[in-house]
Protein backbone atom coordinates (compact mmCIF):
# COMPACT_ATOMS: atom_id res chain seq x y z
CA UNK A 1 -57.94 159.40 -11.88
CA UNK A 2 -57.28 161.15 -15.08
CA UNK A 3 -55.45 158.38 -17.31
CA UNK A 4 -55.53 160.42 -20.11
CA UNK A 5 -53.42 162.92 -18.52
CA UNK A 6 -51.24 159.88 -17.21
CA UNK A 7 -50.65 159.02 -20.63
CA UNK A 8 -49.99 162.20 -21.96
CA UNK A 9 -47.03 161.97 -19.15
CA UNK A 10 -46.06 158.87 -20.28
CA UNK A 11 -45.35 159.85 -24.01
CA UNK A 12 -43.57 162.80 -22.51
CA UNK A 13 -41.15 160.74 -20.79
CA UNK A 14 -40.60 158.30 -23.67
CA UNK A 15 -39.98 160.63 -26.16
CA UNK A 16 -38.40 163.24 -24.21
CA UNK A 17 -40.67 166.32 -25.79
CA UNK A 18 -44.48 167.23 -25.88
CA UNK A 19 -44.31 167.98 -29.73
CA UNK A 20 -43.43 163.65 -29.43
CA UNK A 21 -45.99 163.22 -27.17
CA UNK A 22 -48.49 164.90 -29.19
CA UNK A 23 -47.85 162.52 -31.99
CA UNK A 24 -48.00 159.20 -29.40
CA UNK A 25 -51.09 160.43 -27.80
CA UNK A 26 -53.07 162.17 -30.80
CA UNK A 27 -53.02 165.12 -29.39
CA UNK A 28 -52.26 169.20 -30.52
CA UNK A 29 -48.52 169.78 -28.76
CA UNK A 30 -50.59 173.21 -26.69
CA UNK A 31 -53.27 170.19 -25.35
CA UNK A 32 -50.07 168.38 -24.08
CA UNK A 33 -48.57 171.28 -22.24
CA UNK A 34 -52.24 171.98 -20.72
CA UNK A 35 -52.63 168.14 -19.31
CA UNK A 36 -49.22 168.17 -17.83
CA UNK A 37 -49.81 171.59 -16.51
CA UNK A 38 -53.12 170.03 -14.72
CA UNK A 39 -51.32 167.06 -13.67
CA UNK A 40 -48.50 168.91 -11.86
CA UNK A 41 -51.21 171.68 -10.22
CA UNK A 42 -52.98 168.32 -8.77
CA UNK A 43 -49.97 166.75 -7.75
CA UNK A 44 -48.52 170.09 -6.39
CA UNK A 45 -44.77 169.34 -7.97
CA UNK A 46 -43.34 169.71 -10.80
CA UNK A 47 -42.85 166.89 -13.43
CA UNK A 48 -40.25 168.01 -16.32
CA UNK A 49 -37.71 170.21 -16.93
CA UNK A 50 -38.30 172.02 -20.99
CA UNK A 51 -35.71 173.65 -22.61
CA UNK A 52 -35.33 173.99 -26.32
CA UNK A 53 -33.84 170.27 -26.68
CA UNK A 54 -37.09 168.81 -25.33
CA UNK A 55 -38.11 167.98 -21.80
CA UNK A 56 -36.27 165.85 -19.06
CA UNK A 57 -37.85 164.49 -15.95
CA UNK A 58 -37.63 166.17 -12.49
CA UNK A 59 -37.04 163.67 -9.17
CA UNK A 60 -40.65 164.01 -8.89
CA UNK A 61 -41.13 163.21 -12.42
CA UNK A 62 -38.92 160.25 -12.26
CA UNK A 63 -40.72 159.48 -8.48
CA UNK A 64 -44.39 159.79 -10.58
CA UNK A 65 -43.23 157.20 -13.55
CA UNK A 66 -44.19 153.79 -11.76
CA UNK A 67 -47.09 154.87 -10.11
CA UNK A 68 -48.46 156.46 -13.47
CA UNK A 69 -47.68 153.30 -15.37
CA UNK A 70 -49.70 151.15 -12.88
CA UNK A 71 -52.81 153.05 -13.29
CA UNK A 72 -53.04 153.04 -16.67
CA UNK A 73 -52.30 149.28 -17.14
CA UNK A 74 -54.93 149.05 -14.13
CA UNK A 75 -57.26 150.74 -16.21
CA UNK A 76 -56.19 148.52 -18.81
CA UNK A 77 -56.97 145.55 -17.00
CA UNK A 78 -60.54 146.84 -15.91
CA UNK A 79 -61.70 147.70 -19.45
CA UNK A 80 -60.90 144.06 -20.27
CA UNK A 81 -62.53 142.04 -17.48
CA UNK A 82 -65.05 144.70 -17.34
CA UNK A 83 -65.79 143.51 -21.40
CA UNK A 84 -65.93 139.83 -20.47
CA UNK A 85 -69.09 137.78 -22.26
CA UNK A 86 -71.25 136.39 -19.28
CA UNK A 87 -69.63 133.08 -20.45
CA UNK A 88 -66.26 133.83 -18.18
CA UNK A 89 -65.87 133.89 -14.65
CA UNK A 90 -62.45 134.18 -14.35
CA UNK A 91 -59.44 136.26 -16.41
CA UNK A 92 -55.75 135.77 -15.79
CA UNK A 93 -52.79 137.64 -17.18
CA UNK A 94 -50.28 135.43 -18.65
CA UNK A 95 -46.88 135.85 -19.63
CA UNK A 96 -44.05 134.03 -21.41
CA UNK A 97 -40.40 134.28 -22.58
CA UNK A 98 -40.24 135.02 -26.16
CA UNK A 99 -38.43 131.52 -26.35
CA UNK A 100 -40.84 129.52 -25.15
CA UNK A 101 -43.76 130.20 -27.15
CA UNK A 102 -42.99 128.89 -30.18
CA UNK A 103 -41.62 125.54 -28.40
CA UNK A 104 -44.54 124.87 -26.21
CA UNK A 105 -46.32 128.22 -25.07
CA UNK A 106 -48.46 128.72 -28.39
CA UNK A 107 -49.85 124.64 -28.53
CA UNK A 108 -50.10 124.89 -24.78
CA UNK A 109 -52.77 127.95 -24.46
CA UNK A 110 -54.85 126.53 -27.52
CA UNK A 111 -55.02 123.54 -25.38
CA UNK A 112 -55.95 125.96 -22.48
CA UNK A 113 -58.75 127.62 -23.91
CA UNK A 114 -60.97 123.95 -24.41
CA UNK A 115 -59.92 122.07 -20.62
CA UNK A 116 -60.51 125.84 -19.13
CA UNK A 117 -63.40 127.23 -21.15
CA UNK A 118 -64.30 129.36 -18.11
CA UNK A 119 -61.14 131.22 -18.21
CA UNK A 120 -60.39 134.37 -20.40
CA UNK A 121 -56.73 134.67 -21.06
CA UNK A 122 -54.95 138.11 -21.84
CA UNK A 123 -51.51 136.80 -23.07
CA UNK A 124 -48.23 138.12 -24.00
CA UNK A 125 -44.69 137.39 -24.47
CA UNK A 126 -41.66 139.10 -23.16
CA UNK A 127 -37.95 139.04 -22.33
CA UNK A 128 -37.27 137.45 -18.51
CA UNK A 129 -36.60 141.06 -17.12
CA UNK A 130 -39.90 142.26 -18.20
CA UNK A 131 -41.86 139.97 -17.12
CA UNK A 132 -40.03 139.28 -13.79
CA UNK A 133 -41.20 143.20 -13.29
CA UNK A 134 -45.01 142.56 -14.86
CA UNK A 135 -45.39 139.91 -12.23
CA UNK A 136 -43.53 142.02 -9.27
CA UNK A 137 -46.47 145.20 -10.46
CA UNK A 138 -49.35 142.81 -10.48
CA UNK A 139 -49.85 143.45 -14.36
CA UNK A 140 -49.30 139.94 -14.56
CA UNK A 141 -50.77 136.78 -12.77
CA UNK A 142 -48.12 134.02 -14.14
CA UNK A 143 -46.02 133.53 -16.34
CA UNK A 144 -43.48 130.98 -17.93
CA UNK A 145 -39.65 131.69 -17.85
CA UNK A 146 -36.04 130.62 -17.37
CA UNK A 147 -34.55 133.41 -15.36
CA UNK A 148 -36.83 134.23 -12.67
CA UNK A 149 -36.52 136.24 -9.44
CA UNK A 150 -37.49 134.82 -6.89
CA UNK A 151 -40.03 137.24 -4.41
CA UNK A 152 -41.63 136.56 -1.46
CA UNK A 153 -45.16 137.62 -3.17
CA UNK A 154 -44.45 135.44 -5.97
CA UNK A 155 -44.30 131.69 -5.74
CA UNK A 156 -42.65 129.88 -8.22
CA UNK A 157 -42.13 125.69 -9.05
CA UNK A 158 -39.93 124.30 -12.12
CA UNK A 159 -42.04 123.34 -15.05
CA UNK A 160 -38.39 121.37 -16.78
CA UNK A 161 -35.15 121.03 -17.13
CA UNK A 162 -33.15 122.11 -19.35
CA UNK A 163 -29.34 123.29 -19.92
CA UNK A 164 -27.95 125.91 -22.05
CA UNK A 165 -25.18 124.40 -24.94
CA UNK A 166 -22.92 125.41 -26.99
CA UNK A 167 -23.64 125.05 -30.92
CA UNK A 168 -22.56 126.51 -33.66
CA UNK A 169 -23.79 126.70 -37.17
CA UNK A 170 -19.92 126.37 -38.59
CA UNK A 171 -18.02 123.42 -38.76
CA UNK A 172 -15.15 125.40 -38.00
CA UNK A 173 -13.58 123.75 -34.78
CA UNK A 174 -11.87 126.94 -33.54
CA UNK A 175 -15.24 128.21 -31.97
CA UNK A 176 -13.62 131.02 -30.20
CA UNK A 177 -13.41 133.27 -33.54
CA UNK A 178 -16.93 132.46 -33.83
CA UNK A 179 -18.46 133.22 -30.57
CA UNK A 180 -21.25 135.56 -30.59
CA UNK A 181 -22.85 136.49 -26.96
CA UNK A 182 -26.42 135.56 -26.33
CA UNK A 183 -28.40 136.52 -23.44
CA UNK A 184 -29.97 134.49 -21.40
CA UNK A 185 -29.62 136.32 -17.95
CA UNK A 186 -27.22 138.81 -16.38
CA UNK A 187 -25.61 136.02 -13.53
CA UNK A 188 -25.55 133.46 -15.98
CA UNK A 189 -23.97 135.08 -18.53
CA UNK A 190 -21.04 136.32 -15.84
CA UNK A 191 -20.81 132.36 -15.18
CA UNK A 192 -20.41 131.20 -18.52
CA UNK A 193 -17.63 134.67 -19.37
CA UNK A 194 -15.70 133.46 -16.08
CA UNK A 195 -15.62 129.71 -16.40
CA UNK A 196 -14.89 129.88 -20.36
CA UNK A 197 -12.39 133.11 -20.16
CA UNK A 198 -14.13 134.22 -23.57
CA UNK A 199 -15.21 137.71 -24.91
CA UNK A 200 -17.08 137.45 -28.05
CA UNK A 201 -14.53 138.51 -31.22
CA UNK A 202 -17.53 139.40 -33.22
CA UNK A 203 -18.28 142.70 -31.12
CA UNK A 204 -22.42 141.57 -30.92
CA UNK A 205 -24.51 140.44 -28.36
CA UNK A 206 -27.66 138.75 -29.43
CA UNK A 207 -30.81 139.15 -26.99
CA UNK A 208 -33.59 137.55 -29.52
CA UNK A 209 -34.47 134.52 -27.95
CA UNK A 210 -35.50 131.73 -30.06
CA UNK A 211 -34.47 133.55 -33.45
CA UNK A 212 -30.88 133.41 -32.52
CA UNK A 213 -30.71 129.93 -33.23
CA UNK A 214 -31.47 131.41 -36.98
CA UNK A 215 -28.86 133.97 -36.53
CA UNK A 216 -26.07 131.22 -35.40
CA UNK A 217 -27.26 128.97 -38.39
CA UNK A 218 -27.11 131.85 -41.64
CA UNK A 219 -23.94 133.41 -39.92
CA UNK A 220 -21.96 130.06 -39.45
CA UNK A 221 -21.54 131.57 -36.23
CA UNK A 222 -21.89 129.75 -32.62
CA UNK A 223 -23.59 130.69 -29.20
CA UNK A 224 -25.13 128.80 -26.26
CA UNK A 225 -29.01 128.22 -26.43
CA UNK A 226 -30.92 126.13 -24.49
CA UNK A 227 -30.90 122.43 -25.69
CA UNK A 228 -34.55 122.42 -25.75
CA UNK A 229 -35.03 125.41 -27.89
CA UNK A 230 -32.69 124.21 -30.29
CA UNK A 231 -33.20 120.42 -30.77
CA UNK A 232 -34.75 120.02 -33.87
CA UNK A 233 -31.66 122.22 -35.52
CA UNK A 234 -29.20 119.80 -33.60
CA UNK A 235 -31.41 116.61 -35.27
CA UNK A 236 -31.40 118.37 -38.63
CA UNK A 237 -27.91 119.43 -38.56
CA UNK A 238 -28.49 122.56 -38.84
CA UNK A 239 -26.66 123.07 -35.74
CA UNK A 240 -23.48 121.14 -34.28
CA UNK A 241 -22.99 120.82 -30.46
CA UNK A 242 -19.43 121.98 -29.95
CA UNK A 243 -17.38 119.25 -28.00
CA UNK A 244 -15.61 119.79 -25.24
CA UNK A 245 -17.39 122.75 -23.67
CA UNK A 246 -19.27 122.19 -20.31
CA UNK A 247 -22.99 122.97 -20.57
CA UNK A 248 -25.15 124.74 -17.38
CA UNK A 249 -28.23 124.07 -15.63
CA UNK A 250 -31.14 126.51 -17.16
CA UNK A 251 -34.41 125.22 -16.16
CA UNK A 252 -37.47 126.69 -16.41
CA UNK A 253 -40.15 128.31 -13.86
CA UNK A 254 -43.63 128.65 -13.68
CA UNK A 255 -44.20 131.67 -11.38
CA UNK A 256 -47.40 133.25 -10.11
CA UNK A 257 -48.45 135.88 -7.89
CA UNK A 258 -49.28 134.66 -4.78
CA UNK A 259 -52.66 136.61 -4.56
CA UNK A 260 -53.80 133.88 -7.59
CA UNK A 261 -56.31 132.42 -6.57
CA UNK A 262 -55.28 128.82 -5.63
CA UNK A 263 -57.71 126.98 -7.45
CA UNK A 264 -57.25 129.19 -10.45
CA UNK A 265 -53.44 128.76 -10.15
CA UNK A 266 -53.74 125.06 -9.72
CA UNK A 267 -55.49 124.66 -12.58
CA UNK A 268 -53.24 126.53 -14.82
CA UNK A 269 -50.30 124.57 -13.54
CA UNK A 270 -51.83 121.20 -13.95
CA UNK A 271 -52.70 122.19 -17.25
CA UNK A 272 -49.08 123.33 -17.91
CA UNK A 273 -47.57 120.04 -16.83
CA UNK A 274 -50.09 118.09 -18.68
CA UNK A 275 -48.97 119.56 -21.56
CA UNK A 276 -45.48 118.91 -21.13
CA UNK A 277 -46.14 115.27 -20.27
CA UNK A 278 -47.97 114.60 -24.05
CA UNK A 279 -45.28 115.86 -25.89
């Protein structure tokens, strides 16, 4: 398995030229046309299309693009446990929404690492759709998050409740003029457009987790965040919840792959929930 090659292919696609993916990869742009060449002759089909705008991906090249990606994280995830002091018998891939670290996430895995001092963690924060697909590729083990799909390979148990608001940073009662899209999942954002009858006036949609709350608050705008994320702004005043608005059900999962091992996973979960329960 040549992942330097698989990476040149990578940058290729990304970029959409070799002279990009000889700057990604730290390579001379002839040393990127030689790898792909050798990549294609092994996997007897071609990968791009060049022309003098770049390069564009065949069907095999777009067929090749998962299957590259796994073995180079897989790699990835070798040289890591591979690197483990004697001290750790166990690693686990963790994930968690952008949203969540800063409320309970960050306190959560310091906790982690003294009740599990066995345990090497490789950890990492994403958006729901990414790490719905990290878990579904086996480049992650778990991982916390409120939009989850649900797989039969992954199992999955709600960590909390919670409910996405309305708030607004203006006291302005005509909210409507105000509105600003946030995402917080493709079906529940349909809901929320089809119960309300609203399309955002301010022509933005905000996918930044946590730090839209900041947004709503400097803008004197208003969006719907989960109550969780955004409690201390409500207490402060900061934020205002807007009356007369219904509110919906966004609780959040802890999902693992079921080929965790169960102790391991049991462990983590516990420790989750623990964590929860002292706050």
């Amino acid at each position: 398995m040549d992942i330097t090659s698989f990476r040149t292919f990578l940058a290729a696609a990304s970029t959409g030229s070799f002279s990009g993916a000889a700057k990604r990869v730290n390579a001379s742009p002839s040393s990127v046309t030689e790898r792909i060449k050798q990549l294609e002759h092994r996997l007897g089909a071609k990968l791009f299309e060049r022309d003098k705008r770049g390069c564009r991906l065949t069907a095999a090249g777009r067929k090749f693009m998962s299957p590259a990606r796994q073995s180079v994280r897989a790699w990835e995830i070798a040289q890591h446990d591979v690197s483990l002091p004697e001290e750790f018998t166990h690693s686990v891939a963790f994930g968690g929404q952008y949203a969540l670290w800063r409320t309970m996430l960050t306190e959560w895995l310091f906790e982690a690492r003294t009740t599990l001092p066995h345990l090497a963690f490789r950890a990492s924060a994403g958006a729901s759709a990414r790490l719905n697909r990290d878990l579904a590729d086996g480049f992650l083990d778990m991982a916390v998050l409120y939009d989850p799909v649900f797989r039969r390979d992954i199992s999955s148990e709600k960590l909390f409740d919670d409910k996405l608001v309305l708030v607004s940073g203006s006291s302005d009662d005509n909210w409507r003029e105000h509105y600003v899209r946030i995402e917080w999942g493709q079906s529940l954002g349909v809901e929320i457009t089809s119960r309300l009858n609203i399309t955002p006036a301010a022509g933005l949609v905000l996918d930044l987790g946590n730090q839209s709350a900041r947004w709503l608050i400097n803008q004197k705008m208003c969006g719907f965040m989960p109550k969780r994320l955004v409690q201390s702004n409500l207490d402060s005043g900061a934020l205002r919840l807007v009356a007369d608005v219904p509110d919906f059900d966004y609780p959040a999962f802890i999902c693992w792959r079921r080929d965790l091992e169960t102790e391991l996973a049991a462990d983590l979960i516990l420790s989750l929930k623990n964590n929860l329960k002292s706050k």
